[in-house]
Protein backbone atom coordinates (compact mmCIF):
# COMPACT_ATOMS: atom_id res chain seq x y z
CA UNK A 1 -80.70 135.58 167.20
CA UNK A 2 -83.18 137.47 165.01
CA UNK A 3 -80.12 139.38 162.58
CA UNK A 4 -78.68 135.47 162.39
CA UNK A 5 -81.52 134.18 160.80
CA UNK A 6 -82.59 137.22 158.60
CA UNK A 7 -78.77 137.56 157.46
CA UNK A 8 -79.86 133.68 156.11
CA UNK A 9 -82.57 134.62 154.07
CA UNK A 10 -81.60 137.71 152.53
CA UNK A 11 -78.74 136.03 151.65
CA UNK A 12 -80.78 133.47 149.81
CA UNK A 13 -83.10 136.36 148.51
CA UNK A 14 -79.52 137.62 146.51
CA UNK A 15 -78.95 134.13 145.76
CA UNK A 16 -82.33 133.49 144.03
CA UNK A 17 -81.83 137.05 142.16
CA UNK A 18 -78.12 136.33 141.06
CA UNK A 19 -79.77 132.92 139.80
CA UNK A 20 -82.49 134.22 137.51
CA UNK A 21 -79.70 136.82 136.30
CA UNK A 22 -77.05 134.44 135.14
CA UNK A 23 -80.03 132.45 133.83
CA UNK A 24 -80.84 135.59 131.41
CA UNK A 25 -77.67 137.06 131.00
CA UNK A 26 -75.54 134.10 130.19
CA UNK A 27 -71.68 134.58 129.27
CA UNK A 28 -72.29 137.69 131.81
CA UNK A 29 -69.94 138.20 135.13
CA UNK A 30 -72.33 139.38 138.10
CA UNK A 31 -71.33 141.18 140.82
CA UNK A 32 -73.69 143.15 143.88
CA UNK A 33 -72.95 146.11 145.80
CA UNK A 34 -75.07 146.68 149.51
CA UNK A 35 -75.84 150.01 149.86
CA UNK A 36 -77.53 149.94 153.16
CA UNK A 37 -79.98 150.83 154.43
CA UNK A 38 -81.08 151.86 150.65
CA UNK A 39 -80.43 149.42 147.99
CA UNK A 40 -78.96 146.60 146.86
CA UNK A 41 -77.26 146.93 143.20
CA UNK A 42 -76.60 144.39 141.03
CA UNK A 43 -74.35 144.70 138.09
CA UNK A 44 -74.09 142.39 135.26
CA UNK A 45 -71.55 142.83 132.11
CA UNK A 46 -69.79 141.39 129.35
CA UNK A 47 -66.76 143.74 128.66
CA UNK A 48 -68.99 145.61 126.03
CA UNK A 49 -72.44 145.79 127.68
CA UNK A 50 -73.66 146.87 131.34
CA UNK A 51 -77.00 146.90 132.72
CA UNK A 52 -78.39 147.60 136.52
CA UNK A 53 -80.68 146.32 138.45
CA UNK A 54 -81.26 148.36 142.52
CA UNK A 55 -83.55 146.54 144.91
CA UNK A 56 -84.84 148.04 147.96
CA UNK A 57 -83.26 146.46 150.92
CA UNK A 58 -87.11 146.47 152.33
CA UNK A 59 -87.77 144.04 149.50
CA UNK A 60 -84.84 141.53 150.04
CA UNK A 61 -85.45 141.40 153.62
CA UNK A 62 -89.08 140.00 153.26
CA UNK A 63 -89.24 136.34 154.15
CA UNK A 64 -91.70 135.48 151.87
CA UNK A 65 -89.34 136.58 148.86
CA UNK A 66 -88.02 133.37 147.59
CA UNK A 67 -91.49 132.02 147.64
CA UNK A 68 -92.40 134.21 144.89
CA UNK A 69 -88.91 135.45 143.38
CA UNK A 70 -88.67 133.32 140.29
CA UNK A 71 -92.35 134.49 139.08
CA UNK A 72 -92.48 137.73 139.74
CA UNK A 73 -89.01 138.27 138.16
CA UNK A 74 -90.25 136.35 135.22
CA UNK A 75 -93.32 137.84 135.14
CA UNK A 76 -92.61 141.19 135.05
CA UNK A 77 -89.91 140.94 132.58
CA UNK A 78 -86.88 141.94 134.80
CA UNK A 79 -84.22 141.16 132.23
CA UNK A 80 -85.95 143.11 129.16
CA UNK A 81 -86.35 146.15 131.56
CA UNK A 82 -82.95 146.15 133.08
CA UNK A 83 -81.61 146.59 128.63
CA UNK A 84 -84.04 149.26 128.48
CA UNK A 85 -82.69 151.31 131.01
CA UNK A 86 -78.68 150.16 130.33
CA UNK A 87 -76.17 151.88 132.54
CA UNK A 88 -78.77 154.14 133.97
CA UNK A 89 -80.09 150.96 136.34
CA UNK A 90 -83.54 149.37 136.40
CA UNK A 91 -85.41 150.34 139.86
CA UNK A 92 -87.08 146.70 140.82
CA UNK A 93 -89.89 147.02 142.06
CA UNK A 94 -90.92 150.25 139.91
C-alpha cells in the first residue's frame, strides 16, 4: 500500500514541476525522462532552443514537496538557471 500512495505524490511532485515550467517556458513542448533510482530529467524545447532541468529522485519523493514547490522554484530562479546552463542541464537542487 505504501508504493500506491507514494507513486500519487511523486506523480503530483512532476505535475507541480511540469506546471511552473510551461508557466516559464511558454510556446515550449515538455517532456520527462525517469532515470531511476538517480534522476528525473526534464526537457523543455521549441525546435530552436533546449534547456535541462535533473532532479534527484530523493527530492521528488519527499511528501512535503508540493507544499513548498512553487516558492522554492520561484525563489531560486529555476528557469533563469536552467538558460544558463542550456543543453548541458541545470542540477536542481545545486
Amino acid at each position: 500500500m505504501q508504493d500506491v500512495n507514494q507513486a500519487g505524490w511523486i506523480t503530483a511532485n512532476i505535475d507541480a514541476i511540469e506546471s511552473y515550467l510551461k508557466r516559464e517556458f511558454d510556446n515550449f513542448s515538455i517532456t520527462h525522462v525517469e532515470n531511476r533510482p538517480l534522476t528525473h530529467s526534464f526537457t523543455v524545447t521549441d525546435g530552436k532552443k533546449r534547456f535541462m532541468l535533473l532532479v534527484p529522485w530523493s527530492v521528488l519523493a519527499e511528501q512535503n514537496f508540493l507544499q513548498r514547490t512553487a516558492e522554492d522554484l520561484s525563489h531560486e530562479q529555476l528557469a533563469a538557471e536552467m538558460r544558463l546552463h542550456g543543453e548541458g542541464g541545470y542540477h536542481w537542487p545545486s
